[in-house]
Protein backbone atom coordinates (compact mmCIF):
# COMPACT_ATOMS: atom_id res chain seq x y z
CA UNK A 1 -5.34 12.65 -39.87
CA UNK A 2 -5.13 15.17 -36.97
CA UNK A 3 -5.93 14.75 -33.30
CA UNK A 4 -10.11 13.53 -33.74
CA UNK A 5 -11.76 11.19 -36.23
CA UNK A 6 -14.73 9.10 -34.02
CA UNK A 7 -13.90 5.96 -36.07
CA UNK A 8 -10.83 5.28 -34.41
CA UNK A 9 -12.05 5.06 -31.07
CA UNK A 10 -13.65 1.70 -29.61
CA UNK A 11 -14.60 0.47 -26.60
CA UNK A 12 -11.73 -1.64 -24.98
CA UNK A 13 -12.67 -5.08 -25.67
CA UNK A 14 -11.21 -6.45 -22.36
CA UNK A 15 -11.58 -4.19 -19.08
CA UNK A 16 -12.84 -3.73 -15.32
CA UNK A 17 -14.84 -0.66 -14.22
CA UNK A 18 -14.48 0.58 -10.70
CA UNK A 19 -16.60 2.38 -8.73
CA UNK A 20 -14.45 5.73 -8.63
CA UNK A 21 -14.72 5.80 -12.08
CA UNK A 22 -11.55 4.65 -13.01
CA UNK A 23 -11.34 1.45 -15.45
CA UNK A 24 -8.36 -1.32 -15.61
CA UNK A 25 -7.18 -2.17 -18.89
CA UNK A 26 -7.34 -5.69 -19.02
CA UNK A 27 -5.24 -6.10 -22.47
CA UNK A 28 -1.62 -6.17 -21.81
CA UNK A 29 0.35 -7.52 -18.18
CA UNK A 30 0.69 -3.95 -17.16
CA UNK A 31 -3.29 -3.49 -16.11
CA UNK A 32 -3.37 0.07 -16.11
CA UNK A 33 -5.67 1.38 -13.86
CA UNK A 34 -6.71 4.58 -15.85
CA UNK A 35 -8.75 7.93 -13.81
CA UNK A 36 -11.52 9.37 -15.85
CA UNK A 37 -9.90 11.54 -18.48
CA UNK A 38 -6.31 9.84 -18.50
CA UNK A 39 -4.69 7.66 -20.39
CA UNK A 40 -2.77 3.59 -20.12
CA UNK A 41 0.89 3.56 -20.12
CA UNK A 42 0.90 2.93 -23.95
CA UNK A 43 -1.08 6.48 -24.51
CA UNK A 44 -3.35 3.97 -26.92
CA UNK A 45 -5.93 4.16 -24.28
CA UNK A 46 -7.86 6.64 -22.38
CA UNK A 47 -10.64 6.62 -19.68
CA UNK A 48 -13.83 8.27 -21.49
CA UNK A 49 -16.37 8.55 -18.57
CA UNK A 50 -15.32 5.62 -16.34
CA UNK A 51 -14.83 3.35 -19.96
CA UNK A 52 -11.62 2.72 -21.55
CA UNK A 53 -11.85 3.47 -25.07
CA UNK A 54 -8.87 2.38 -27.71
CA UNK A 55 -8.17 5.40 -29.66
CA UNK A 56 -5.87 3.97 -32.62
CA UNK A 57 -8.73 2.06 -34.10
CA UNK A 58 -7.90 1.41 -37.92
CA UNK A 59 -4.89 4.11 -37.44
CA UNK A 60 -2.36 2.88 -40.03
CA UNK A 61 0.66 4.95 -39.44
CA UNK A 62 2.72 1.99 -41.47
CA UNK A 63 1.53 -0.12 -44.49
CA UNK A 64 3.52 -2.12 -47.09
CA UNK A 65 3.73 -5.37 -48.68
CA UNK A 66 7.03 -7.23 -47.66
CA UNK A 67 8.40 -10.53 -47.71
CA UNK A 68 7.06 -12.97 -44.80
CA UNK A 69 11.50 -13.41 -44.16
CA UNK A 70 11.26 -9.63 -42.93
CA UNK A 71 9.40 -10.24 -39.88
CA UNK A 72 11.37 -12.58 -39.95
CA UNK A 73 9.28 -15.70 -40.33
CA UNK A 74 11.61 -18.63 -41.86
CA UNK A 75 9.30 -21.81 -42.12
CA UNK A 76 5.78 -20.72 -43.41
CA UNK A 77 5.57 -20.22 -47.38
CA UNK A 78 8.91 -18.84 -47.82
CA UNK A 79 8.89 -16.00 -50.47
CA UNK A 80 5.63 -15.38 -49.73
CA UNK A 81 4.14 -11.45 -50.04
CA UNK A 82 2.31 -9.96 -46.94
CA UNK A 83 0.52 -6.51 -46.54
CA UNK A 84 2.48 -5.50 -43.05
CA UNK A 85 0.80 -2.84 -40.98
CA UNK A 86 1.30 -0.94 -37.77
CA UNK A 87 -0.47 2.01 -36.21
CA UNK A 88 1.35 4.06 -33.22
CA UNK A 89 2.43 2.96 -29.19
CA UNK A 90 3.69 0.65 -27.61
CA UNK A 91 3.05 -1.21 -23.89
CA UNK A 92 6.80 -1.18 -23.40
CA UNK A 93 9.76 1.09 -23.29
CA UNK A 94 12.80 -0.70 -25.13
CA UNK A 95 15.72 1.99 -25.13
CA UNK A 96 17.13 0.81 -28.53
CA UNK A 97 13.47 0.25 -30.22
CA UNK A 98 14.54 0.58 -33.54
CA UNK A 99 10.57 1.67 -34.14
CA UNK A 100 10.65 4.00 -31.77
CA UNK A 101 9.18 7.10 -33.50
CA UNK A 102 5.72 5.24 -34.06
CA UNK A 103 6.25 3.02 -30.58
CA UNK A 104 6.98 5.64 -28.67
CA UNK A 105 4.29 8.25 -30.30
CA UNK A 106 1.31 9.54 -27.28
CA UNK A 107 -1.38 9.41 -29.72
CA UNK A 108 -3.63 10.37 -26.59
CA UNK A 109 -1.69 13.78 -25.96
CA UNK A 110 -0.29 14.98 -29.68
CA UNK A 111 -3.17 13.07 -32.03
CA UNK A 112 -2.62 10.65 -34.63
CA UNK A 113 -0.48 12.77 -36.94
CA UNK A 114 -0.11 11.50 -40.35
CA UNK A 115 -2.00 7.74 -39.84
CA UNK A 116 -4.11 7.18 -42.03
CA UNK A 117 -7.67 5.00 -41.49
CA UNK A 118 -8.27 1.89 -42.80
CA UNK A 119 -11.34 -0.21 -42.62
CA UNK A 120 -10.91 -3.76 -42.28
CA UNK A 121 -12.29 -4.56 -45.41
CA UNK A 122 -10.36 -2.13 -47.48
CA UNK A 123 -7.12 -3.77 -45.44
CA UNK A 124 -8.27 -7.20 -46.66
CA UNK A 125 -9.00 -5.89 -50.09
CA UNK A 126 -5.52 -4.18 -50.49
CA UNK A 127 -4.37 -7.49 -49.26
CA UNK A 128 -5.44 -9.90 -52.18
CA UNK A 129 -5.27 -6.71 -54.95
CA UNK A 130 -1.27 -6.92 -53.99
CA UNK A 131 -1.21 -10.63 -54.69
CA UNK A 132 -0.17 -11.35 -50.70
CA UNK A 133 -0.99 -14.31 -48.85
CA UNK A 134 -1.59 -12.82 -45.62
CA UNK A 135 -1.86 -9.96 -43.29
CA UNK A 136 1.01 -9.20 -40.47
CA UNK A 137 0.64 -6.83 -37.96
CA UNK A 138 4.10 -5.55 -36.97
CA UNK A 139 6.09 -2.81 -36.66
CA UNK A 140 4.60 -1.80 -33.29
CA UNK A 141 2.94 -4.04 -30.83
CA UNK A 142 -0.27 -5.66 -32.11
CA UNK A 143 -2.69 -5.54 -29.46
CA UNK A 144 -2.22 -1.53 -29.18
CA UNK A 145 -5.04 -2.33 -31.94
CA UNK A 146 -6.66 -5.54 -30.65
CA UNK A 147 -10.30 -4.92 -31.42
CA UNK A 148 -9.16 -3.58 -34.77
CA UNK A 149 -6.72 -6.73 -35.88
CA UNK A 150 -9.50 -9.26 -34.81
CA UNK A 151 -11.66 -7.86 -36.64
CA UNK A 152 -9.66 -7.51 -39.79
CA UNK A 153 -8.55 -10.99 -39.10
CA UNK A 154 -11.75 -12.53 -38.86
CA UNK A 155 -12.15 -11.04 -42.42
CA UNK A 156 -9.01 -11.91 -43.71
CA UNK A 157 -9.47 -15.62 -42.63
CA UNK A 158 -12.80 -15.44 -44.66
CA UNK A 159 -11.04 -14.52 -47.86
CA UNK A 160 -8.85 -17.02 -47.57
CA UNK A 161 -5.78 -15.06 -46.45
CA UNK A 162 -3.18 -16.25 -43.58
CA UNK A 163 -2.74 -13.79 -40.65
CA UNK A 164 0.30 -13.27 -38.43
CA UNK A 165 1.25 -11.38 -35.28
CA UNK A 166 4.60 -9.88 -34.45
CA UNK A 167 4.24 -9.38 -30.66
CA UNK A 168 6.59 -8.89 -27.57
CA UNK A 169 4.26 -11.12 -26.00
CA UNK A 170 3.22 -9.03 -23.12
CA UNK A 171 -0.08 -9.44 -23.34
CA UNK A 172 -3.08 -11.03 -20.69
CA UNK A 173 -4.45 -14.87 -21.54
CA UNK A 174 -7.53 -13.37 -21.94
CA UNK A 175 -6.06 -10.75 -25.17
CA UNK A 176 -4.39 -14.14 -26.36
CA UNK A 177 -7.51 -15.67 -26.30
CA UNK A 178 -9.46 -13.20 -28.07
CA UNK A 179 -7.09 -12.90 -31.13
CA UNK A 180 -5.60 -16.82 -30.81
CA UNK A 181 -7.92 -18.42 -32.87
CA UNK A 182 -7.62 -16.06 -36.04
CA UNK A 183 -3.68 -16.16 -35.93
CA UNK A 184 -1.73 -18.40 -38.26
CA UNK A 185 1.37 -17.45 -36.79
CA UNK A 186 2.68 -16.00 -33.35
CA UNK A 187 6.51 -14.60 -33.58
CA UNK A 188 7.45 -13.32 -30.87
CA UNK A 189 10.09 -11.66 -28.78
CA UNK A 190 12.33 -13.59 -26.03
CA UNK A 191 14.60 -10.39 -25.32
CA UNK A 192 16.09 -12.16 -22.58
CA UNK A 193 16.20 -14.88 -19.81
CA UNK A 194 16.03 -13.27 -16.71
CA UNK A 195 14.24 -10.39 -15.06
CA UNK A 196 17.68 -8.12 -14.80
CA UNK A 197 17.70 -8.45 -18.71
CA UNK A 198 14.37 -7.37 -19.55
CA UNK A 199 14.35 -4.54 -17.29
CA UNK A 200 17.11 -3.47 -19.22
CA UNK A 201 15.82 -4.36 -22.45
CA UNK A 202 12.24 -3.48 -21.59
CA UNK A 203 11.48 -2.26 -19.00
CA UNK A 204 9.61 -5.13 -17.32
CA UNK A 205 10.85 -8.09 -14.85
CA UNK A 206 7.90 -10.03 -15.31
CA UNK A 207 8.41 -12.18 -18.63
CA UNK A 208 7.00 -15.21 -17.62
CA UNK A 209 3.44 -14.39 -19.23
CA UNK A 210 5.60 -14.50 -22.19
CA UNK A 211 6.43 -17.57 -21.50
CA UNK A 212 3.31 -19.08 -20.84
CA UNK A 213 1.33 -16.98 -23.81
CA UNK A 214 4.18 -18.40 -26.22
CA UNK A 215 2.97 -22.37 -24.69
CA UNK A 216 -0.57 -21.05 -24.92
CA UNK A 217 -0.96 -20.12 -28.54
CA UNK A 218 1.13 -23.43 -29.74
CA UNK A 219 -0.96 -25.70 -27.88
CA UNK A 220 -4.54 -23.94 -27.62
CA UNK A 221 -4.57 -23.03 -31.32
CA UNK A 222 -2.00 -24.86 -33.21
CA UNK A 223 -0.41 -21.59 -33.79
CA UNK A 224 2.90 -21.34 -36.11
CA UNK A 225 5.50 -20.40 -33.66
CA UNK A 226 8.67 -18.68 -34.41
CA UNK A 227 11.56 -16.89 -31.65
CA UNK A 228 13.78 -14.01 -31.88
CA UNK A 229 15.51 -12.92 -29.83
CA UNK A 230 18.15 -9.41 -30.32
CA UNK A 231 21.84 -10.12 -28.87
CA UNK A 232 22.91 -7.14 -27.22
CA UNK A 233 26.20 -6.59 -26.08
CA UNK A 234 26.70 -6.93 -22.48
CA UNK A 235 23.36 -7.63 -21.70
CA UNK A 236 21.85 -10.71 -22.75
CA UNK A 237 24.59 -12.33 -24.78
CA UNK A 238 26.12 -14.78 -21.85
CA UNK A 239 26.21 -17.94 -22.79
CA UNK A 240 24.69 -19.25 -19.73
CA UNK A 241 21.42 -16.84 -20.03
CA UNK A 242 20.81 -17.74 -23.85
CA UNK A 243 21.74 -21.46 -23.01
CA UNK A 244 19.05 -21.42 -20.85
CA UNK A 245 16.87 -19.40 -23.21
CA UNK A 246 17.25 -22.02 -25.85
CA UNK A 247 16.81 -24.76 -23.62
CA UNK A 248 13.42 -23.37 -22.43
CA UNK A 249 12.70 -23.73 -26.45
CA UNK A 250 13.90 -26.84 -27.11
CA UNK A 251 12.35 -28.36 -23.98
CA UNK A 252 8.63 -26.79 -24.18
CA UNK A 253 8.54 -25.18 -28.05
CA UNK A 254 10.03 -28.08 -28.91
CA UNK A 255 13.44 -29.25 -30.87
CA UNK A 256 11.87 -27.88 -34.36
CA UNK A 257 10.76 -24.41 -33.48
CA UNK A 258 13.09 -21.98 -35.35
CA UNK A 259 15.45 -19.54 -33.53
CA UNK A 260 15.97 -16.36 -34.81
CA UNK A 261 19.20 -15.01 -33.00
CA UNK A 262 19.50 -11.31 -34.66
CA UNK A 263 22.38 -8.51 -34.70
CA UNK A 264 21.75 -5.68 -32.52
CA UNK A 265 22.01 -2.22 -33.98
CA UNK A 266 22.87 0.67 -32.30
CA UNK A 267 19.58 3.09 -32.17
CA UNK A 268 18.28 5.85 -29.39
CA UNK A 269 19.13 5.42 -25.93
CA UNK A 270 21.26 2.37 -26.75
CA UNK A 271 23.13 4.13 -29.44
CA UNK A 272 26.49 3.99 -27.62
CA UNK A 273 26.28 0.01 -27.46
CA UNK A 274 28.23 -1.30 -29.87
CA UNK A 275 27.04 -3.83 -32.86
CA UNK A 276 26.71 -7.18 -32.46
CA UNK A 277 29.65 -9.13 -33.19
CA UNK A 278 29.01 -11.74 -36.03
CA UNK A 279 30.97 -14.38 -33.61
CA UNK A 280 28.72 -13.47 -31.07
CA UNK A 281 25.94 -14.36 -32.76
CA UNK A 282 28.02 -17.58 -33.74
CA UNK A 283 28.31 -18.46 -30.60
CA UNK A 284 24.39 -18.02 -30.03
CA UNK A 285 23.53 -20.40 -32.38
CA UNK A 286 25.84 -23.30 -31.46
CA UNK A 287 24.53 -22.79 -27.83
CA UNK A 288 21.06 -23.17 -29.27
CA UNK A 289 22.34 -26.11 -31.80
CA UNK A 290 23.72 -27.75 -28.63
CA UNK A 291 21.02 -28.20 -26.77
CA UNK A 292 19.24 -30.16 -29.66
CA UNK A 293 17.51 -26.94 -31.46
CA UNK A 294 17.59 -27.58 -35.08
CA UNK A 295 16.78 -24.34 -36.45
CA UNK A 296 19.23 -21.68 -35.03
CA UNK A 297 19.55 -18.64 -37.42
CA UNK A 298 21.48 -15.86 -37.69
CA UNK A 299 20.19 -12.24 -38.56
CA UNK A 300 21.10 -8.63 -39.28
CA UNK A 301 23.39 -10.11 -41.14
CA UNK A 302 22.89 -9.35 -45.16
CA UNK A 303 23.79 -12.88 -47.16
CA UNK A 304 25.20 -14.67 -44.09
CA UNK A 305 24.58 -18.76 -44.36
CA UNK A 306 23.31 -18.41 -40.96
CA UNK A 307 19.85 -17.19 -43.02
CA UNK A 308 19.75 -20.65 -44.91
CA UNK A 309 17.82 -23.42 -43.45
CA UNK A 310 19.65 -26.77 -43.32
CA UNK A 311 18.52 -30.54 -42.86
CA UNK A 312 18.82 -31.45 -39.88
CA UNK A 313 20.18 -34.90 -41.10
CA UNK A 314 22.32 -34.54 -43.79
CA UNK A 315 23.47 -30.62 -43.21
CA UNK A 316 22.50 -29.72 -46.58
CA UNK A 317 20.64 -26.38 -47.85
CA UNK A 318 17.13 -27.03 -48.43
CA UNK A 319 16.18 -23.37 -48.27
CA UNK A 320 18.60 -20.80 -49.29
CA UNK A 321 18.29 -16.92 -48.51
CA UNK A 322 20.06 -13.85 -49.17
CA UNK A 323 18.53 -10.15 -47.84
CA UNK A 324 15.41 -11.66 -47.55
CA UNK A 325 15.20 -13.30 -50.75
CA UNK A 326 14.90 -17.10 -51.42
CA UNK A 327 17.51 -18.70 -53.93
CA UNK A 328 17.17 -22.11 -53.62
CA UNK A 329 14.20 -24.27 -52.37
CA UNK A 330 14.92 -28.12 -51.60
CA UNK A 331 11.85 -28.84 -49.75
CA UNK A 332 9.61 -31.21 -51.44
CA UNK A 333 6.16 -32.95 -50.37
CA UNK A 334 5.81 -35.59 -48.35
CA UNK A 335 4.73 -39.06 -50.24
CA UNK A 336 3.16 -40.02 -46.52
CA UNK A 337 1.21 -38.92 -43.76
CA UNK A 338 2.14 -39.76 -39.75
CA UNK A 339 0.44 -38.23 -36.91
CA UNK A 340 2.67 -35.41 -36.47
CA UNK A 341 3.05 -33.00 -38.95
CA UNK A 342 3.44 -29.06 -39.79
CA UNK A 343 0.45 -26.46 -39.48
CA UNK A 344 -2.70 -27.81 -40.37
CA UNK A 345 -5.35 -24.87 -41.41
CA UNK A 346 -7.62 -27.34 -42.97
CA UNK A 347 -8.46 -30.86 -42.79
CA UNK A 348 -5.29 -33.83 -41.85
CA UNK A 349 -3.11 -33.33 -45.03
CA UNK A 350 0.43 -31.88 -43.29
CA UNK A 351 2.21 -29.00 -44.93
CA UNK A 352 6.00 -29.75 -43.91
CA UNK A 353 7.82 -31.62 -46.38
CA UNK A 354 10.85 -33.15 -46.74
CA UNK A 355 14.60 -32.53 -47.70
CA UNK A 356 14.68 -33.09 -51.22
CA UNK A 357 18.42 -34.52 -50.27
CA UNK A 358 17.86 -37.29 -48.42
CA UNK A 359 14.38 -37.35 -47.32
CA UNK A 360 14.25 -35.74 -43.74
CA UNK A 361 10.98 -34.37 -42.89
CA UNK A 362 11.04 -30.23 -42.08
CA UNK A 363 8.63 -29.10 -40.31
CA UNK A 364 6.80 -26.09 -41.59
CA UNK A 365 4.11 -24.86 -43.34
CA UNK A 366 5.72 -25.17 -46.77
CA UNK A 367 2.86 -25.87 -49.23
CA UNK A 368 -0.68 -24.40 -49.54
CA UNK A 369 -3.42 -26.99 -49.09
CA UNK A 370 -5.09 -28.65 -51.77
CA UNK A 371 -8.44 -27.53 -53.02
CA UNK A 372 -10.82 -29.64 -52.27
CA UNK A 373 -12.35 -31.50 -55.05
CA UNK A 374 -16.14 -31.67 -56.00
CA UNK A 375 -18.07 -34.72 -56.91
CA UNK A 376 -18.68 -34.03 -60.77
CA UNK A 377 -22.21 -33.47 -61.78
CA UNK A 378 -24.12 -36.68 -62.93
């Protein structure tokens, strides 16, 4: 695509102009300040004449349609196709990024290389030709591409297509805002439970915003929620900081939000780390388990039962998973309504179900809604 193309630049949606001519980025927690002719911490934006302009606008350095358990999202339409996209940076620095290549690329110094543009409506269009029910935006952070995912979203929500972000989190209430109410679903990153561990897995000490923008998008927008958080070997894998961690869930998620505890794998700076023991990750779970979570899984690990989703009551498999495939699917619809239920995208039906075993209700977005019906013509 090469180091120019004027449709991939667009004013910053969210920013402050000062009177030296510098700007402040107002999109992520890091609020660059940015001189005339320089460029944000995540090279994604640059000061053109005292206004920050994005510069990855419809850059798709990624695209592919993959299973919603990739990202990995465990209780919304499992088996379920997505078109997954990414373009190039990143507002943090994670030493064993296993992205790092596009995360890590300075689009405003060496170009955009081999992206490819997109328009919104070809995205959406390449969407429902591929038979997916939704767009994800993932393999870098999101909101290097705000402008450019809200407006795809807004399109996508049109058509009738579910939208999801996979996000570190560290982003401003006023980004969350923006994007918030086109988002189906919000998974996110806890890396860690105190500052020492995310400037060690990050680069940052500040993570509650994280926090709070996690709270924010559950409550504000009814927001699928999902956590995950990569157990790295000396680092964040006491028990006492991931009992904490999960308690933090538990307590202001709430019991039901799933819990994605995930192998780490050795990759650039952290290459000499080893692999996450599978009793580690054990461990992880029953500390999450213990403190009344009751979806804890287990990933990075190919055909491990830590993947399968379990009632909560009776301990049985309602939905069974092997390398990101579903096998078995005991999740029925509910016979009743109550006043708490699953996602709602449309009107008051609820889309968890229940465990075809013994009739617990799981909580998820399981089933598409009903079409609604038409008075027949007289």
């Amino acid at each position: 695509m090469g180091t120019a193309d004027a449709r991939t630049e667009v004013k910053t949606a969210l920013q402050e102009r000062l009177q030296d001519g510098s700007a402040r980025c107002m999109i992520c927690e890091r609020r660059c300040v940015i001189a005339p002719g320089g460029c944000g911490f995540c090279k994604t934006r640059r000061n053109d004449g005292g206004t920050i302009k994005g510069i990855v606008h419809g850059a798709v350095s990624t695209v592919a349609v993959t299973p919603v358990e990739a990202k990995p999202i465990f209780h919304f339409l499992p088996g379920s196709k997505w078109l997954s996209l990414g373009t190039l940076g990143c507002n943090l620095r994670c030493p064993g990024c296993q992205n790092d290549e596009a995360a890590y690329a300075d689009p405003c110094k060496d170009g955009l290389g081999e992206a490819r543009y997109m328009e919104p409506g070809e995205v959406v269009e390449e969407a429902i030709g591929q038979g997916c029910q939704g767009i994800s935006w993932t393999y870098n952070e999101p909101t290097m591409w705000l402008e450019y995912t809200l407006e795809t979203n807004e399109l996508a929500r049109t058509a009738g297509l579910y939208t999801s972000y996979v996000t570190n989190g560290y982003m401003t209430h006023d980004a969350l805002d923006l994007v918030g109410r086109y988002l189906d679903i919000y998974r996110f990153d806890l890396k860690g439970f105190s500052s020492e561990s995310y400037m060690k897995i990050a680069g940052i000490d500040d993570y509650e915003v994280i926090l709070e923008n996690a709270l924010r998008i559950k409550s504000k927008y009814k927001a699928h929620v999902e956590v995950v958080t990569n157990v790295i070997p000396g680092i964040n894998d006491a028990e006492i900081e991931l009992g904490r961690l999960a308690t933090w869930i538990a307590t202001r998620l709430g019991k039901r939000t799933p819990w994605h505890v995930t192998r780490f794998v050795p990759h650039s700076k952290l290459s000499g780390v080893p692999e996450t023991p599978v009793e580690t990750l054990d461990r992880a779970r029953k500390v999450g388990m213990d403190v009344g979570l009751l979806f804890v899984y287990t990933g990075n690990v190919p055909g491990y039962p830590g993947e399968n989703t379990y009632c909560p009551k009776c301990g049985r498999v309602v939905v069974g998973r092997a390398n990101q495939a579903i096998f078995a699917n005991y999740i029925r619809e509910r016979d009743s309504e109550d006043s708490y239920g699953g996602y709602r995208p449309t009107g008051d039906k609820p889309l968890d179900g229940v465990c075809a075993h013994c009739g617990q209700r799981i909580v998820g977005h399981w089933f598409e809604p009903e079409p609604e019906q038409s008075e027949p013509e007289e």
